[in-house]
Protein backbone atom coordinates (compact mmCIF):
# COMPACT_ATOMS: atom_id res chain seq x y z
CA UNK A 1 -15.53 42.62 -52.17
CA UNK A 2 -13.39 44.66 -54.28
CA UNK A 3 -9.81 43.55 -55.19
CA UNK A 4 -6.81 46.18 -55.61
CA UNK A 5 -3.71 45.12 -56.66
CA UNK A 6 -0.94 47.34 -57.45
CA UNK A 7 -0.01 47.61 -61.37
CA UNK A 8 4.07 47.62 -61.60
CA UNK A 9 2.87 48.08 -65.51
CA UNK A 10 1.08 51.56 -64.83
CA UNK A 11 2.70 52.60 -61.43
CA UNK A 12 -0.58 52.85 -59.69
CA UNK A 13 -3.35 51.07 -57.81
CA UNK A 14 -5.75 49.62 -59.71
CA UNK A 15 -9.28 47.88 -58.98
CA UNK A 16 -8.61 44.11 -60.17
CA UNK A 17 -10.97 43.08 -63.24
CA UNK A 18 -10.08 40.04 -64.89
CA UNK A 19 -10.68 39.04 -68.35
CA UNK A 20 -12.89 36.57 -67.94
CA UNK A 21 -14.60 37.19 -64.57
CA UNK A 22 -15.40 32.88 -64.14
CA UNK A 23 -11.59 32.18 -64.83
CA UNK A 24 -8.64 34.06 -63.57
CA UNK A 25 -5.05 33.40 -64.54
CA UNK A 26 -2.04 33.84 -62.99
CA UNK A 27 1.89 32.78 -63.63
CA UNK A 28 4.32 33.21 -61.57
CA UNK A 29 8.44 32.96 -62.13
CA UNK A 30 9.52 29.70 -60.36
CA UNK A 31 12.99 28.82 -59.63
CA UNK A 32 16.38 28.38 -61.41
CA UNK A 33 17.21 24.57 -59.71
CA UNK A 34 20.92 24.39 -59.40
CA UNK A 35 20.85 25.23 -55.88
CA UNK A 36 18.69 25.46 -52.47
CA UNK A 37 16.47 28.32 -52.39
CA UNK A 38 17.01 30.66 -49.73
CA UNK A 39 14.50 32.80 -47.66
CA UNK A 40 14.75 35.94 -50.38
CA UNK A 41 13.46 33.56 -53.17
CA UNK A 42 10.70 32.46 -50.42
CA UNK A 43 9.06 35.68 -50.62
CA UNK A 44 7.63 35.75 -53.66
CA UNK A 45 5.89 31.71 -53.32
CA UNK A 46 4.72 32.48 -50.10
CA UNK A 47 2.99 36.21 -51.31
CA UNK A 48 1.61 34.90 -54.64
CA UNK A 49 0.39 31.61 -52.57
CA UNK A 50 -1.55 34.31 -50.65
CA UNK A 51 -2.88 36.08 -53.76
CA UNK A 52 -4.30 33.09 -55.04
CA UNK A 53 -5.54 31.76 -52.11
CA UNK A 54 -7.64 35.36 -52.11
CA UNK A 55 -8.18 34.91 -56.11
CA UNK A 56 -9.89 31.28 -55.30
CA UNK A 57 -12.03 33.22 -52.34
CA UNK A 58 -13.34 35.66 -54.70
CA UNK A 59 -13.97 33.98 -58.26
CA UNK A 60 -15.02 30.31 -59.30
CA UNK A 61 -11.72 29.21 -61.23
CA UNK A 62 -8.18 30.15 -60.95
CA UNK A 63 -5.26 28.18 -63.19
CA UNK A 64 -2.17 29.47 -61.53
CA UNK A 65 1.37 28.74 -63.06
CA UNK A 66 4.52 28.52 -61.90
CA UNK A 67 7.16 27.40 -63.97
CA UNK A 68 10.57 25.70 -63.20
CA UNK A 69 13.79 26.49 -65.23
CA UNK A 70 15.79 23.62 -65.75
CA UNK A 71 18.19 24.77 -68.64
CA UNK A 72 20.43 27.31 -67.57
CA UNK A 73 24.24 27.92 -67.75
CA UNK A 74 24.26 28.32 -63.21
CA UNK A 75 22.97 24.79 -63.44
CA UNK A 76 25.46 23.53 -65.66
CA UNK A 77 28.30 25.23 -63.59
CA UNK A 78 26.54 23.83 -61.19
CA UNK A 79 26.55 20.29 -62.34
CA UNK A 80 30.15 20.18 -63.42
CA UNK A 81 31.23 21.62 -60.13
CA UNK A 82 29.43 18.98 -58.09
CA UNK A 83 30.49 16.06 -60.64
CA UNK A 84 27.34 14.82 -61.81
CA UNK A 85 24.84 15.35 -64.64
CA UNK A 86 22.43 17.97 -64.82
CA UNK A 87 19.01 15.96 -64.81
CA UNK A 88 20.58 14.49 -61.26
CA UNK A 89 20.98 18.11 -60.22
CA UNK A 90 17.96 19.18 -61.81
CA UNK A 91 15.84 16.33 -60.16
CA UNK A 92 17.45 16.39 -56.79
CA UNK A 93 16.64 20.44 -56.31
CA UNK A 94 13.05 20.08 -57.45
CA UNK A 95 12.59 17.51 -54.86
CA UNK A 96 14.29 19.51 -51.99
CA UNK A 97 12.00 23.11 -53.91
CA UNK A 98 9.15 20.80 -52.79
CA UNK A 99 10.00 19.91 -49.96
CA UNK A 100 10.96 23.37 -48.59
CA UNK A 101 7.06 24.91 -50.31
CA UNK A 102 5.94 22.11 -48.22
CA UNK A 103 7.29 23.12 -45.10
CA UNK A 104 6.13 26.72 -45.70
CA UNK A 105 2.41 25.62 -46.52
CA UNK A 106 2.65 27.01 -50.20
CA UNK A 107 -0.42 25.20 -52.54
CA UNK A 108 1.33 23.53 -55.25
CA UNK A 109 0.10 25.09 -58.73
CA UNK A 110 -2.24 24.08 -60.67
CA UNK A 111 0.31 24.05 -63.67
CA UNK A 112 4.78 23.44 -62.84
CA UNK A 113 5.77 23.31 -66.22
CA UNK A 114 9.76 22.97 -66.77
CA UNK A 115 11.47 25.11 -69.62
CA UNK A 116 13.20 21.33 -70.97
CA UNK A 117 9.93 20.34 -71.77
CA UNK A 118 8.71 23.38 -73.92
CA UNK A 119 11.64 23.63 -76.36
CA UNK A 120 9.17 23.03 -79.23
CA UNK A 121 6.94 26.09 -78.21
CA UNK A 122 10.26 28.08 -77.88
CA UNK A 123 11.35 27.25 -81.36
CA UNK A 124 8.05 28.13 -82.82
CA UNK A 125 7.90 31.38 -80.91
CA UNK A 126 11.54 32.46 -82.34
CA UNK A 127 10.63 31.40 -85.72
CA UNK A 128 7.19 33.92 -85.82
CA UNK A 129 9.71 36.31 -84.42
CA UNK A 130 12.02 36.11 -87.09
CA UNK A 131 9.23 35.52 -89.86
CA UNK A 132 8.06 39.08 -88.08
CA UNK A 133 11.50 41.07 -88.71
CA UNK A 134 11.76 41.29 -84.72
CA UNK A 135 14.26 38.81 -84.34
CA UNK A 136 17.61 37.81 -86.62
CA UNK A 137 20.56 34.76 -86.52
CA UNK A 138 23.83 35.84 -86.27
CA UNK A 139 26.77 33.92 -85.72
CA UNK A 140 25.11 30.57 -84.44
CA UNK A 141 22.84 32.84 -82.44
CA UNK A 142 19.10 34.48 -82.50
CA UNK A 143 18.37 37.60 -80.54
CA UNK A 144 15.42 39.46 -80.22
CA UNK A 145 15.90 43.20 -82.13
CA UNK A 146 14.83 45.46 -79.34
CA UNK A 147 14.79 48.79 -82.25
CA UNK A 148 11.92 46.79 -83.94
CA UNK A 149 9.89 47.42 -80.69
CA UNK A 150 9.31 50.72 -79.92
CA UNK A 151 6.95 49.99 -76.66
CA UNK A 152 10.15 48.57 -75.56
CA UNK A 153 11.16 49.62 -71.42
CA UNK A 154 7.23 50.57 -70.79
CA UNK A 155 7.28 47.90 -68.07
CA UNK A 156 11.08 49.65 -66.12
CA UNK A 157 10.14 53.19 -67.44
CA UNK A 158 13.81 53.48 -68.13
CA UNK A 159 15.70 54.91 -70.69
CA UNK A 160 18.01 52.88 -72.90
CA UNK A 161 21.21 54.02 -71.58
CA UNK A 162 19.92 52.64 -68.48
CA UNK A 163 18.46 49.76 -69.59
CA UNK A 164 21.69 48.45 -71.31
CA UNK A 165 23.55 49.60 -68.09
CA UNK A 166 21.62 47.23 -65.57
CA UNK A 167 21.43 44.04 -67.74
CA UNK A 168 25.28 43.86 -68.18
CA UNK A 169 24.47 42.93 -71.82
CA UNK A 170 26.96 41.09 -73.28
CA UNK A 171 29.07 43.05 -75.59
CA UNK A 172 29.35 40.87 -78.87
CA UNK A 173 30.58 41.67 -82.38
CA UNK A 174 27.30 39.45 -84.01
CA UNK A 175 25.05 41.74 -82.18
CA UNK A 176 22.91 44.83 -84.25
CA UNK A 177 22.30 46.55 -81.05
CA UNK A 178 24.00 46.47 -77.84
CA UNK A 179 20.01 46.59 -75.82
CA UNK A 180 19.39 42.91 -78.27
CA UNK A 181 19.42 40.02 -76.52
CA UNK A 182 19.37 36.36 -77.40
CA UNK A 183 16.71 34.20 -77.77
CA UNK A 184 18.78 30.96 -78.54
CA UNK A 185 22.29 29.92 -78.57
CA UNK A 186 24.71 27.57 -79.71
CA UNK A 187 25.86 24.76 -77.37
CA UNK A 188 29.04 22.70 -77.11
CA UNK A 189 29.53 19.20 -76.81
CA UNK A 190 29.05 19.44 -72.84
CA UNK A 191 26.33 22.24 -72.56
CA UNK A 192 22.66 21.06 -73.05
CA UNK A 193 21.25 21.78 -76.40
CA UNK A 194 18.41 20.35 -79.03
CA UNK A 195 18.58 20.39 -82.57
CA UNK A 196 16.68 23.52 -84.48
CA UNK A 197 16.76 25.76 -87.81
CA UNK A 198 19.97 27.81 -86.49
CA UNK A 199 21.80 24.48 -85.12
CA UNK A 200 22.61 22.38 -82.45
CA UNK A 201 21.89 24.76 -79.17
CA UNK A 202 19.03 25.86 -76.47
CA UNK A 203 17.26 29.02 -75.34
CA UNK A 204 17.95 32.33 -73.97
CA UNK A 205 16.21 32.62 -70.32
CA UNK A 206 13.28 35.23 -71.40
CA UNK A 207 11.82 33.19 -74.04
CA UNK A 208 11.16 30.22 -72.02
CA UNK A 209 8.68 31.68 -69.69
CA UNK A 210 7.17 33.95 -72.89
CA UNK A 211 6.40 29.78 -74.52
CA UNK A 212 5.19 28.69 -71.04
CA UNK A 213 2.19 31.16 -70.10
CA UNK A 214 1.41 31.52 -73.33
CA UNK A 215 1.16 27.29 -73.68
CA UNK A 216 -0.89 27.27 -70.89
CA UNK A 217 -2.61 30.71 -70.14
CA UNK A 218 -3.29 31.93 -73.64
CA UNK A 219 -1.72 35.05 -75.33
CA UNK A 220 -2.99 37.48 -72.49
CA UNK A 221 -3.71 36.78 -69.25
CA UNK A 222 -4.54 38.25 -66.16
CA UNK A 223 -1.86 38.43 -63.67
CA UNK A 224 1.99 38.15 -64.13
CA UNK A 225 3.69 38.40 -60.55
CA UNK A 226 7.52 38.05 -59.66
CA UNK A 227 9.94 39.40 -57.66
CA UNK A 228 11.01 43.11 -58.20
CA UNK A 229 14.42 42.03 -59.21
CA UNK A 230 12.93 40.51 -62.72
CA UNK A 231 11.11 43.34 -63.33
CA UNK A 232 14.39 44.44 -65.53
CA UNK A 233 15.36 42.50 -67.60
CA UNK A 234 13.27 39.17 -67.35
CA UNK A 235 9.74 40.97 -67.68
CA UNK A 236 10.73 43.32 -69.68
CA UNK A 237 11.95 40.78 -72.56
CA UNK A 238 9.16 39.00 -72.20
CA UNK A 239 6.71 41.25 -72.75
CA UNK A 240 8.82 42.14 -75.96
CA UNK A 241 8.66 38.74 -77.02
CA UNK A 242 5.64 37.50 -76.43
CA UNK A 243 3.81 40.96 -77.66
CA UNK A 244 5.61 40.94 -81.09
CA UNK A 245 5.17 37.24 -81.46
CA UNK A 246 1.58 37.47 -80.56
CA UNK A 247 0.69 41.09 -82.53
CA UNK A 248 -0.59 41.95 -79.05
CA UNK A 249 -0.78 45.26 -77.04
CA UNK A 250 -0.10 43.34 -73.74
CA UNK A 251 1.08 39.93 -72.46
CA UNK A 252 -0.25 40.04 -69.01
CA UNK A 253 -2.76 43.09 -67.37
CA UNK A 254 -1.64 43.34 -64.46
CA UNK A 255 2.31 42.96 -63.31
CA UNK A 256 2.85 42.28 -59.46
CA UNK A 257 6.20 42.54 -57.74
CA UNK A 258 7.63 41.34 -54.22
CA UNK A 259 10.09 43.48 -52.53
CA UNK A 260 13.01 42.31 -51.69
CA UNK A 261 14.13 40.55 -48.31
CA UNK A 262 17.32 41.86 -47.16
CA UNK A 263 19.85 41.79 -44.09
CA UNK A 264 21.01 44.43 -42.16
CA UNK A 265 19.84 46.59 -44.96
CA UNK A 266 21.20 44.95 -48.00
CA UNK A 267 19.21 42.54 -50.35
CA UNK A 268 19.67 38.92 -49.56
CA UNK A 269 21.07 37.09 -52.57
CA UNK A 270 24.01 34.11 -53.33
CA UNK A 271 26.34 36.43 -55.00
CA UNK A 272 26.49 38.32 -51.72
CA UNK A 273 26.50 35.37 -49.51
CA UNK A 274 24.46 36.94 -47.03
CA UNK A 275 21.61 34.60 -47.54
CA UNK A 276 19.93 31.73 -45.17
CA UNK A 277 18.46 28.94 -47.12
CA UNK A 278 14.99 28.09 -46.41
CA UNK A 279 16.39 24.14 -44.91
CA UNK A 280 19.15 26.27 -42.67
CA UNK A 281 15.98 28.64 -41.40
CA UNK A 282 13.87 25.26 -41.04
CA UNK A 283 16.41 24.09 -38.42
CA UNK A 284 15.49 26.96 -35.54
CA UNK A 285 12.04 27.70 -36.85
CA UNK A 286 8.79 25.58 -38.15
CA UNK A 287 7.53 26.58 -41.86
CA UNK A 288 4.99 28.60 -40.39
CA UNK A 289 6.98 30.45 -38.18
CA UNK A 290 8.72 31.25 -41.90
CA UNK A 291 5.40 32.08 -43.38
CA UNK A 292 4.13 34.62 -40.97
CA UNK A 293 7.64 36.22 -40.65
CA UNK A 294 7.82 36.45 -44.44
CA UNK A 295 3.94 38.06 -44.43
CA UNK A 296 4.65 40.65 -41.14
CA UNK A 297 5.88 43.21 -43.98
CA UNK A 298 4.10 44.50 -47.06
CA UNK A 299 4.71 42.67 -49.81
CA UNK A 300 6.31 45.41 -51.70
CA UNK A 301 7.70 46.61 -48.70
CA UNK A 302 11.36 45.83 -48.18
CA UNK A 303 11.40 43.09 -45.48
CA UNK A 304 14.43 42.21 -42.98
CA UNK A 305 14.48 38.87 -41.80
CA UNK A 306 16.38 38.36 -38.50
CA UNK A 307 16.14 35.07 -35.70
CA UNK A 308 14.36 37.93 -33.55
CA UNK A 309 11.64 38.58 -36.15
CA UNK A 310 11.88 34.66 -36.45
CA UNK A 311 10.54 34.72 -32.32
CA UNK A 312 8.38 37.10 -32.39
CA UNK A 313 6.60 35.73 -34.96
CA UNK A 314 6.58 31.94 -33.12
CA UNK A 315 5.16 34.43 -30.23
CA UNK A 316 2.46 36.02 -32.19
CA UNK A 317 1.50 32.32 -33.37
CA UNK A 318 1.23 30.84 -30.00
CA UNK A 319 -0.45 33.00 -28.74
CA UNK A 320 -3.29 33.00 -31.65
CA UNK A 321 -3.01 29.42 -31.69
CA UNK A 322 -4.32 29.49 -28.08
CA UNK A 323 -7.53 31.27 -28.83
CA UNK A 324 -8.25 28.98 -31.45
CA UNK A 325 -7.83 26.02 -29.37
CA UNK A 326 -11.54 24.74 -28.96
CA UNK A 327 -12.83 25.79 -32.50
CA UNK A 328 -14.29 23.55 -34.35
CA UNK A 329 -16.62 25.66 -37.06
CA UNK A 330 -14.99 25.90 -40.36
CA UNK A 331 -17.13 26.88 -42.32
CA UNK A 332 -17.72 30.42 -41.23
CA UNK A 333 -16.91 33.30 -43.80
CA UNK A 334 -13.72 34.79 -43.36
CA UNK A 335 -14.04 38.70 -41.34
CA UNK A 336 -14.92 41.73 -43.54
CA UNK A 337 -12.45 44.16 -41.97
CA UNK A 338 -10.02 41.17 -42.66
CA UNK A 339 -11.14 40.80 -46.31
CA UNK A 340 -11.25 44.48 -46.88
CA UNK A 341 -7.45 44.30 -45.86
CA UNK A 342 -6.22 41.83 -47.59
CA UNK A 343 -8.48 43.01 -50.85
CA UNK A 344 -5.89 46.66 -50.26
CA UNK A 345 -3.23 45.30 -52.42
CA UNK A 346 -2.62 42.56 -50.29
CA UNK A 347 -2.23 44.73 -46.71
CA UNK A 348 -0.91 41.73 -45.09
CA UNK A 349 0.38 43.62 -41.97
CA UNK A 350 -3.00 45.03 -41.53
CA UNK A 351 -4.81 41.83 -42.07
CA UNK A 352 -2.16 40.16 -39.36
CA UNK A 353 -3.23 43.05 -36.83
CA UNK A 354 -6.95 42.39 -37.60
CA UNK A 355 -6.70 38.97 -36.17
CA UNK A 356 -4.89 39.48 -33.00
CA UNK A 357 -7.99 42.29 -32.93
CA UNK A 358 -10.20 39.17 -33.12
CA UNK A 359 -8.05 37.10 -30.61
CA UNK A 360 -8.30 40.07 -28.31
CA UNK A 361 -12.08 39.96 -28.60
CA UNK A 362 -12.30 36.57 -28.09
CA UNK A 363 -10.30 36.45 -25.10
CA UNK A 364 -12.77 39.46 -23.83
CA UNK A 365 -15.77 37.25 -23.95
CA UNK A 366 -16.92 37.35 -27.80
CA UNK A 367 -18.06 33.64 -28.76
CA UNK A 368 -17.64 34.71 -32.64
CA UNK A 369 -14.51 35.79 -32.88
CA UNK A 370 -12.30 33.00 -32.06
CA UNK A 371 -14.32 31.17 -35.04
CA UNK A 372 -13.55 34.17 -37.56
CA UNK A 373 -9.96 34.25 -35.90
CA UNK A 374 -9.38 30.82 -37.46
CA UNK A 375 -11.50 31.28 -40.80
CA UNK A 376 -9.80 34.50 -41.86
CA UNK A 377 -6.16 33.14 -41.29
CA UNK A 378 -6.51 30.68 -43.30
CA UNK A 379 -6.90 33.04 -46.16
CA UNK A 380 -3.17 33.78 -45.26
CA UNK A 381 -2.53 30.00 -44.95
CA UNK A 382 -2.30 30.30 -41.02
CA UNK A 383 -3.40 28.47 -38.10
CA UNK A 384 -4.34 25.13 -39.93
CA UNK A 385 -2.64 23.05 -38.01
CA UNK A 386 -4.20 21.02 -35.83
CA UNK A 387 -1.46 19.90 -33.79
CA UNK A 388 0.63 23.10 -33.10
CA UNK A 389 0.87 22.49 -29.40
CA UNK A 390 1.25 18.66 -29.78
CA UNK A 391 3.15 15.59 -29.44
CA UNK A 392 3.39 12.39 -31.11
CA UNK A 393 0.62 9.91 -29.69
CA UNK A 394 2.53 7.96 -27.33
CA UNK A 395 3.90 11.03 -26.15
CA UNK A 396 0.66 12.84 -26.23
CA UNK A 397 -1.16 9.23 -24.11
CA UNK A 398 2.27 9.61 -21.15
CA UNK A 399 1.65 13.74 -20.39
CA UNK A 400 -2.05 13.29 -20.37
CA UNK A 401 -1.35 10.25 -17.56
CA UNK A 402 1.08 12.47 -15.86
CA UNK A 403 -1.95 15.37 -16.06
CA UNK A 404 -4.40 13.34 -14.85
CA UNK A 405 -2.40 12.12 -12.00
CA UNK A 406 -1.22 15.43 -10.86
CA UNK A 407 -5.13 16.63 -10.96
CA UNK A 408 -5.94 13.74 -8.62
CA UNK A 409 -2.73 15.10 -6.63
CA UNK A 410 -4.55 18.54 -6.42
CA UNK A 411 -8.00 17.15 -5.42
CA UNK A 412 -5.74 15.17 -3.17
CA UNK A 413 -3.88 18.63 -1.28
CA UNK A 414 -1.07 16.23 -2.37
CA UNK A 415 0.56 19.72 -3.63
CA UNK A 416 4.08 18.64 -3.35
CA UNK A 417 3.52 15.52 -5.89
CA UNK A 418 0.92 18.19 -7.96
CA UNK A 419 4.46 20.70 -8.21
CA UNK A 420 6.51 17.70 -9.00
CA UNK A 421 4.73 16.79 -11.80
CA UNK A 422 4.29 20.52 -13.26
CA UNK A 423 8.64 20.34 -13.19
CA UNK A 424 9.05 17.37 -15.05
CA UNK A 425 6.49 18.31 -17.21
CA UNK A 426 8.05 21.90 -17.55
CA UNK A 427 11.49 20.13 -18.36
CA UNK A 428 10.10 18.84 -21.25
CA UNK A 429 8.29 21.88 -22.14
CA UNK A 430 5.16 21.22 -21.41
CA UNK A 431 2.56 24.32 -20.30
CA UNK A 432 0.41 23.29 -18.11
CA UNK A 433 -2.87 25.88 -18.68
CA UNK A 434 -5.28 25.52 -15.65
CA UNK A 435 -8.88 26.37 -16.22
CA UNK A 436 -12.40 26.37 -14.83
CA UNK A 437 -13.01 23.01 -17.18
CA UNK A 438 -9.64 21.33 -16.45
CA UNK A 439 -6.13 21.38 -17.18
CA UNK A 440 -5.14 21.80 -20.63
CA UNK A 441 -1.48 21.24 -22.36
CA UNK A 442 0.56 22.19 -25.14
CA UNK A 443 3.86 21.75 -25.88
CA UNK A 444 5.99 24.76 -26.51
């Protein structure tokens, strides 16, 4: 099955070939942990959890990384605002990252390396940059010397005016160029920092995740994927770092980039405060419900996420959950006009319309398709669980007693006990489904 993914790198389409056709590799940015994510920063662990989910389908080994920063000036704020240190707030956000991947059914990677445990690579990396002439120290500072890359903006295809326009670069008297930017910096007696040749200080935010992949995936590697908002300047300075450290031509072959999620229009983010936290979104809606909401768009597409695509999408899972109910194969292969979807540079709307296709075929009689209903989602990290329409056990033993009782009711022309029973069992939102084999039950 042939694999298209859509290169940010060359602005086109291109058939997937990895390096090394028995190992694929993949990083991914992970979060900044001074704060809950919200359902924006979702959108990106959710889509790459797809695209290695499909990577694993296709090919025999797949390392995927995904790194965590955990040295940044927003966490210090961060830390100082709440009152306590920055490994509590650092360890406390990780936790509540996991837990909120968790709820939304995203794999852990193989690899969650965090930037405060890489310093070492970082320092080497600035050192061959400097030993290089691509990177100097001025004034307690290193930055990278974007005029000794010429290849520099190939990733943003933007000019430099432009370029120094959208990363606000900091205007500084120590600085060659206005486009440089730093690699490390100096830190005070409250900021983080680690001894090195140019003092007491820590590293700029591009060259941790430059250390990182390279630590762990090699000078090149297959797939770099993000969201489209680190396109310029994140990916861009990496690529300049790691290329010019490396004497390499590229630092990853293929870039892949999320669009963003927005509301009413405009791009969900904290400095706008029009955001909704993954925990706050977990309150009205499970982590699936999340998932498929997050996947009913392309992935490059912009995507608006409202408590009405929230239903719908709860809806759309009911009902496939319904079709799947008596399944038990799981080892059929996933559907080809499923696969050849997904394999479309991830057509996730298209692969979500060929299984309620399949749902709709099994519901018209075809024995098959329930069983590559349940197969295929799973490819999307959908309809796994087994207890969608269920209740704890005691719960579960009580409304199959109250069932039972109102199907001896029936049997019984004891109708006005049988309608009784439905009620209460409506109250607590409880479907009864009436078949030729019995009476089934989910909870809604």
């Amino acid at each position: 099955m042939v694999l298209s993914l859509y290169n940010t790198l060359s602005r086109s389409k291109e058939i997937f070939t990895p390096l090394d056709e028995s190992h694929v590799q993949i990083y991914a940015c992970g979060p900044t942990v001074y704060d809950l994510i919200h359902v924006g920063n979702a959108r990106p662990l959710v889509v790459f959890d797809v695209l290695v989910r499909l990577l694993r389908y296709h090919y025999p080994q797949v390392t995927y990384v995904r790194n965590i920063t955990d040295v940044d000036d927003k966490i210090n704020q961060r830390a100082t605002e709440r009152g306590i240190s920055i490994e509590t707030l650092c360890d406390e956000t990780i936790e509540q990252f996991h837990h909120d991947t968790d709820a939304l059914m995203v794999v852990a990677p193989d690899i969650e390396p965090r930037a405060t445990h890489h310093i070492d690579e970082m320092v080497a990396m600035i050192k061959t940059l400097i030993a290089g002439g691509f990177a100097y120290e001025a004034d307690g500072h290193v930055l990278f010397s974007v005029a000794a890359m010429p290849a520099y903006g190939g990733l943003s295809a933007r000019s430099m005016d432009e370029m120094i326009a959208g990363a606000r670069v900091e205007v500084a008297p120590y600085k060659r160029d206005a486009a440089d930017f730093v690699l490390w910096k100096p830190s005070g007696e409250a900021q983080p920092g680690w001894d090195s040749p140019w003092g007491y200080g820590r590293p700029g935010w591009h060259i941790e995740c430059s250390a990182m992949s390279a630590r762990y995936l090699g000078e090149v590697f297959d797939i770099h994927a993000g969201g489209l908002d680190l396109i310029f300047p994140h990916h861009e300075n990496e690529i300049a770092q790691s290329c010019c450290a490396h004497g390499t031509d590229a630092m990853a072959r293929y870039w892949v980039h999320n669009g963003y999620v927005t509301v009413e229009g405009e791009k969900m983010s904290k400095s706008l405060g029009n955001f909704t936290t993954v925990q706050d979104a977990l309150r009205t809606h499970r982590g699936e419900v999340v998932r498929y909401a997050l996947l009913a768009a392309h992935y490059r597409a912009p995507l608006d996420f409202s408590l009405a695509q929230g239903e719908q999408a709860q809806r759309n899972l009911d009902k496939l959950y319904r079709i799947i109910a008596d399944v038990h194969d799981t080892h059929i292969a996933p559907d080809d006009e499923f696969l050849a979807a997904l394999g479309d540079d991830m057509n996730t709307p298209l692969a979500l319309a060929r299984l309620h296709k399949l749902a709709a075929a099994a519901q018209q009689g075809d024995t098959q398709a329930a069983a590559l209903l349940k197969s295929s989602a799973a490819l999307l990290g959908l309809l796994q669980d087994e207890n969608w329409f269920g209740a704890s056990q005691d719960e579960s033993d009580e409304i199959s007693q109250l069932v039972k009782e109102r199907e001896q009711a029936r049997a019984t022309k004891d109708f006005a006990r049988a309608d009784e029973i439905r009620d209460l069992l409506e109250a607590r939102n409880i479907r009864l489904l009436d078949g030729p084999d019995g009476t089934r039950w989910e909870k809604g």
